[in-house]
Protein backbone atom coordinates (compact mmCIF):
# COMPACT_ATOMS: atom_id res chain seq x y z
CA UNK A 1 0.00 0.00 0.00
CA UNK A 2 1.09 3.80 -0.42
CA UNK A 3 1.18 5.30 3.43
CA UNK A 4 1.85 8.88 1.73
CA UNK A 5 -1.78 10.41 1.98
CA UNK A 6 -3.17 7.08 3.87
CA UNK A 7 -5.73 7.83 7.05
CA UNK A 8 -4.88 5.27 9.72
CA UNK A 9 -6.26 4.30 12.86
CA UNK A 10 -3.76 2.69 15.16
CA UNK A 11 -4.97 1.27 18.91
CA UNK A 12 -2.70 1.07 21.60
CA UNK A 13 -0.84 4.48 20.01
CA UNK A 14 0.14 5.82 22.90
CA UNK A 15 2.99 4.10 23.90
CA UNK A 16 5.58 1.09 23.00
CA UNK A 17 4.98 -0.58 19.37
CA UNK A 18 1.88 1.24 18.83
CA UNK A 19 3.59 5.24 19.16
CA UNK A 20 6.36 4.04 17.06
CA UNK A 21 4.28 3.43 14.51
CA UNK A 22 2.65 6.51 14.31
CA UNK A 23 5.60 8.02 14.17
CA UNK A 24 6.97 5.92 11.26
CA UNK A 25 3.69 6.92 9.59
CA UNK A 26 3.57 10.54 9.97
CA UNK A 27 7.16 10.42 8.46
CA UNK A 28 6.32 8.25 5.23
CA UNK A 29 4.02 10.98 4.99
CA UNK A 30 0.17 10.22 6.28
CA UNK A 31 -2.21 12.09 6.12
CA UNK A 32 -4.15 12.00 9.05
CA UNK A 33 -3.92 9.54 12.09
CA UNK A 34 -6.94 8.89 14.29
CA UNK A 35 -4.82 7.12 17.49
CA UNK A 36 -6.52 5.52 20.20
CA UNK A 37 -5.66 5.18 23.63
CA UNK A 38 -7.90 4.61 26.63
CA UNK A 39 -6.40 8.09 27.69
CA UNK A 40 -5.78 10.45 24.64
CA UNK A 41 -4.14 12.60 26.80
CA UNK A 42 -1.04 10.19 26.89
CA UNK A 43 -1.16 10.31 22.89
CA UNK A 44 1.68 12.34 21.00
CA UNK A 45 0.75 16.25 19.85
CA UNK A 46 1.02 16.59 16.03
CA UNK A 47 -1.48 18.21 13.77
CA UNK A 48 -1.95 15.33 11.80
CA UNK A 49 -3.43 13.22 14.84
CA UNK A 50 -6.30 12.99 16.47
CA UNK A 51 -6.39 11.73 19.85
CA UNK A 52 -9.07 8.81 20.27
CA UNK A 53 -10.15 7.80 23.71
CA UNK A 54 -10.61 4.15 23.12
CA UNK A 55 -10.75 0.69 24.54
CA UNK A 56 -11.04 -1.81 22.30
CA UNK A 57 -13.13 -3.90 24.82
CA UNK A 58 -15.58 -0.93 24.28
CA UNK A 59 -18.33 -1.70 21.70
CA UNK A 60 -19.51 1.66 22.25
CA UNK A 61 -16.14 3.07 22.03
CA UNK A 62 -15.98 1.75 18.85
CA UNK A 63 -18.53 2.48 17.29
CA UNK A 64 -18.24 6.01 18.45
CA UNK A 65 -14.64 5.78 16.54
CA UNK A 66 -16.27 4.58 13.61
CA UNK A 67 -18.79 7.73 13.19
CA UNK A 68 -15.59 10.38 13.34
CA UNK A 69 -12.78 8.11 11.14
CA UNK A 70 -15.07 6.91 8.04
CA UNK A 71 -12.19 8.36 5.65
CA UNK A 72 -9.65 5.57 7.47
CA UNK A 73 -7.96 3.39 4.57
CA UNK A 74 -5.65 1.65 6.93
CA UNK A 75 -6.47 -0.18 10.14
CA UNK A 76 -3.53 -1.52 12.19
CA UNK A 77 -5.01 -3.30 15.34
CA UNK A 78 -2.19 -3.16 17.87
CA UNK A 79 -3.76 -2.88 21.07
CA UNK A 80 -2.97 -5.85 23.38
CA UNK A 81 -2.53 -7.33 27.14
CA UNK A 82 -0.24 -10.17 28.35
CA UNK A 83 -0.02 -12.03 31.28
CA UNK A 84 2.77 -13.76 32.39
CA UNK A 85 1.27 -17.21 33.53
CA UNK A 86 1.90 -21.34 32.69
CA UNK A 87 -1.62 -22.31 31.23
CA UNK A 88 -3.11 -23.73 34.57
CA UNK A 89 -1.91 -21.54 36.90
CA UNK A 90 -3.25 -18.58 34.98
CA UNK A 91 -5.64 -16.48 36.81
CA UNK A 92 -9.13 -16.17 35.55
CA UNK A 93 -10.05 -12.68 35.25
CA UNK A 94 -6.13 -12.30 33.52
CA UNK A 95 -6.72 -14.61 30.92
CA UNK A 96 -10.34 -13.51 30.14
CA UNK A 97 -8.54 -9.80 29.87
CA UNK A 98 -5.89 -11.35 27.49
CA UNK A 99 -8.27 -12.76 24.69
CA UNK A 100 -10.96 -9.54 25.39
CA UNK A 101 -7.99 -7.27 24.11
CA UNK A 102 -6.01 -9.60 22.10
CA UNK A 103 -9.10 -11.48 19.97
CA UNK A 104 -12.63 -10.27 20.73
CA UNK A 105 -11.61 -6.35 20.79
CA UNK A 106 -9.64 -6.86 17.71
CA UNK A 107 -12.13 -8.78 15.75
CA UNK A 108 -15.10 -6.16 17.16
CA UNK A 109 -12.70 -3.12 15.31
CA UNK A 110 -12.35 -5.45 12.09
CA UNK A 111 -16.15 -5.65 12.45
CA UNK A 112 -17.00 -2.11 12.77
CA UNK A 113 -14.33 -0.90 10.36
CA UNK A 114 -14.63 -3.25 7.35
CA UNK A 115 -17.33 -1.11 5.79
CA UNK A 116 -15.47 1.52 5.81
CA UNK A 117 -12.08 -0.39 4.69
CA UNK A 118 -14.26 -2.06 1.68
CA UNK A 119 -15.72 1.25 0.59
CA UNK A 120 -11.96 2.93 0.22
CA UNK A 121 -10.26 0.06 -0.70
CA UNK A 122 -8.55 -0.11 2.36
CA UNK A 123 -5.88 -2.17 4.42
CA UNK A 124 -6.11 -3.99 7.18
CA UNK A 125 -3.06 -4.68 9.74
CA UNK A 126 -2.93 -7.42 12.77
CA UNK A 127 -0.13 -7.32 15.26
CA UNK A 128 0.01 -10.43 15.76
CA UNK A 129 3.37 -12.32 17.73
CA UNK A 130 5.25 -15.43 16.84
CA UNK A 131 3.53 -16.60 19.78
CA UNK A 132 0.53 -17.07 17.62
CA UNK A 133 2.28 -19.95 16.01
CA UNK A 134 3.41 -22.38 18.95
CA UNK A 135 2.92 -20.99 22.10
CA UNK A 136 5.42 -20.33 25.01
CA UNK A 137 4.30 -22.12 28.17
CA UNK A 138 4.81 -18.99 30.68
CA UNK A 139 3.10 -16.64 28.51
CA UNK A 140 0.22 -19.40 27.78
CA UNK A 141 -3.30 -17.18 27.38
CA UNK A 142 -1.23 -14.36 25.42
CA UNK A 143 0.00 -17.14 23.45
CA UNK A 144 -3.30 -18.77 22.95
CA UNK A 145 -5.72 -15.50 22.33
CA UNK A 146 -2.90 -14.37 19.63
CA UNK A 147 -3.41 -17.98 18.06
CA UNK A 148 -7.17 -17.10 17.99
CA UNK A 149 -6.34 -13.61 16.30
CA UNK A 150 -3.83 -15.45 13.87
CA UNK A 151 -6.77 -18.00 13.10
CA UNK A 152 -9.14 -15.19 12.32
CA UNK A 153 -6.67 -13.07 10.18
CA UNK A 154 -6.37 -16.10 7.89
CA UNK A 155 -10.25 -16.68 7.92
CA UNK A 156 -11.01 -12.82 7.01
CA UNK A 157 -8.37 -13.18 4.23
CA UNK A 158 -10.36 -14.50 1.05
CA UNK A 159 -13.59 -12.44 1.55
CA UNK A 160 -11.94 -9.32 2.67
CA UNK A 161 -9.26 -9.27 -0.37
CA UNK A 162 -12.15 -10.00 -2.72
CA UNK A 163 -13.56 -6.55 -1.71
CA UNK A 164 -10.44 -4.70 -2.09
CA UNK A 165 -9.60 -5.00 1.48
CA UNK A 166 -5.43 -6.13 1.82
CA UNK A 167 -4.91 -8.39 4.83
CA UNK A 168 -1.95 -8.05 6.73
CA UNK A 169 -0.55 -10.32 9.88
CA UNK A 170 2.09 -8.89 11.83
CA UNK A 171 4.58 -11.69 13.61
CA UNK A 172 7.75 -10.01 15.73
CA UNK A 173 9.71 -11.16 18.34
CA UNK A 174 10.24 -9.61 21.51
CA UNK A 175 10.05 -5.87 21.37
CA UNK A 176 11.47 -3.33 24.14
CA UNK A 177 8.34 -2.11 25.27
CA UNK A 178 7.18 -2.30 29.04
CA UNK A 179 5.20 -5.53 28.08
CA UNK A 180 8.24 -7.30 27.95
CA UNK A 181 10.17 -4.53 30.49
CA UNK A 182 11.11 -8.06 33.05
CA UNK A 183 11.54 -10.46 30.38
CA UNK A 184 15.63 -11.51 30.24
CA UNK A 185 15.52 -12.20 26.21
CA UNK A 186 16.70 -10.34 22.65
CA UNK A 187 14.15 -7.37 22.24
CA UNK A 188 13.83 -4.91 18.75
CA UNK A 189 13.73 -1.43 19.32
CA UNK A 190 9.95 -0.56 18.65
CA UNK A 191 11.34 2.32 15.76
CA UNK A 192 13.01 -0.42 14.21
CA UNK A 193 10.20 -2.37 14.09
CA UNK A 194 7.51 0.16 12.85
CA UNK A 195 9.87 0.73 10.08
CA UNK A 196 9.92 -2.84 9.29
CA UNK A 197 5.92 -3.09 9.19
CA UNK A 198 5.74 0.05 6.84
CA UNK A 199 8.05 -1.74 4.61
CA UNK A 200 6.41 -4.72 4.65
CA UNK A 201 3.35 -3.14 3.67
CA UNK A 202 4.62 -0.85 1.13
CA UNK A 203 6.11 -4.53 -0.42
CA UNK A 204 2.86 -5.72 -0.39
CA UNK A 205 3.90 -8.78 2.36
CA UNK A 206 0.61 -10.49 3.33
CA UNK A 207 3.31 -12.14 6.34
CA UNK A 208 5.74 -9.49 8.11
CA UNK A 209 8.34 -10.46 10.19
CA UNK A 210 9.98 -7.01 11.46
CA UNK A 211 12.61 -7.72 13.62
CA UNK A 212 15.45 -10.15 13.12
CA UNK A 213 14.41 -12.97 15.52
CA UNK A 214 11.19 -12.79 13.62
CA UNK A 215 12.88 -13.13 10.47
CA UNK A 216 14.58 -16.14 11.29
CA UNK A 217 12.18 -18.33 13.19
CA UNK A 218 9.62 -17.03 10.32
CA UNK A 219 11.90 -18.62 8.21
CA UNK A 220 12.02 -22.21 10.41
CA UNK A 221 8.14 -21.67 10.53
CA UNK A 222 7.70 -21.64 6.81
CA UNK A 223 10.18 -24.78 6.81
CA UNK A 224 10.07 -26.40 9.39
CA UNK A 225 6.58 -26.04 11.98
CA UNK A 226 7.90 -28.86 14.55
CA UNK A 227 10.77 -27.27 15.08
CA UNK A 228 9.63 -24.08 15.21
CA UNK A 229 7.43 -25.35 17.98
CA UNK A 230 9.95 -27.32 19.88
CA UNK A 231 11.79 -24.10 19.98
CA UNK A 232 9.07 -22.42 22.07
CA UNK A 233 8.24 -24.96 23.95
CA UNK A 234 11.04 -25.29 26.73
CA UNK A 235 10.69 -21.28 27.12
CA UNK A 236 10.83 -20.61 30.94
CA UNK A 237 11.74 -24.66 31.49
């Protein structure tokens, strides 16, 4: 896709992944940016954005969003919660938050926004995680809601790109955002990353890995899928 003269809505803007991006869209030259953050205060001051007090958990919310950004021709869905929990020691309510943020909040802004995406011809962008792949046993509901959200990026595929709509998954490695802030492992800078995505997208990559790690156990993915898995699977042993 050309970003020059796009109108994006980015979730989870204000901070980590999700501010770099804006950034690495206002400087490939968009247009406007409607960035959402449950507090729009915490969102960066530029003339080209407009702050967005959202939570994606909010059906309201978004629908609200959908009334003021009907000119949006890119939606990248990067809102998202982790816990930090082996699958049956995870608490309850932290898991339930994990896939209300991570799938159901992103598949109620797909929802909302794919009228609007099939009537300018639009793009659609998942951040996904390698995660979504094979899962890592101390980060098991993260793993598993992003494995839902990978699931439903595939299934939206054929339908959306026969109305025009491009369909985008997003797979990185560890990023240094505070997400990861106690996690002991190789982390991208999120700049780096946001880059990466734009590039991806201006290649027309339906699969974008943006960060080296990424790149390589993409790769072994692709290749190999049991040993991508094995690779996860003695994380935290």
């Amino acid at each position: 896709m050309e970003i020059t003269g796009s109108t994006a809505v980015v979730t989870g803007a204000n901070r980590g992944l999700g501010r770099a991006l804006v950034d690495a869209l206002l400087e490939r030259g968009a247009a406007r940016i409607y960035a959402g953050a449950r507090d729009p205060r915490t969102v960066r001051a530029d003339e080209r954005i407009t702050p967005v007090a959202l939570d994606v958990t909010d059906r309201a919310a978004i629908a609200q969003l959908v009334t003021i950004a009907a000119d949006t021709d890119l939606l990248i869905n990067n809102a998202g919660a982790a816990a930090f929990a082996a699958a049956l020691d995870a608490d309850p309510d932290g898991l339930a938050r994990e896939f209300a943020v991570n799938f159901t909040g992103l598949y109620d802004m797909i929802r909302a926004f794919t009228p609007v995406l099939v009537e300018n011809k639009g793009t659609l962008v998942n951040v996904l995680t390698l995660l979504a792949y094979a899962p890592a046993p101390p980060m098991a509901g993260y793993s598993a809601s992003k494995a839902a959200a990978h699931s439903l990026t595939l299934a939206l595929r054929p339908a959306l790109t026969r109305a025009g709509v491009s369909v985008h998954g997003v797979y990185p490695g560890g990023i240094d955002t505070d997400m990861l802030a106690g996690v002991d492992a190789p982390k991208a800078a999120p700049r780096a990353v946001a880059d990466a995505i734009c590039d991806g997208l201006a290649a027309g990559d339906q699969d974008i890995y943006p960060d080296p790690t990424s790149a390589h156990m993409g790769e072994l993915w692709n290749r190999d899928p049991q040993a991508f898995t094995a690779a996860f699977a003695t994380m935290g042993a």
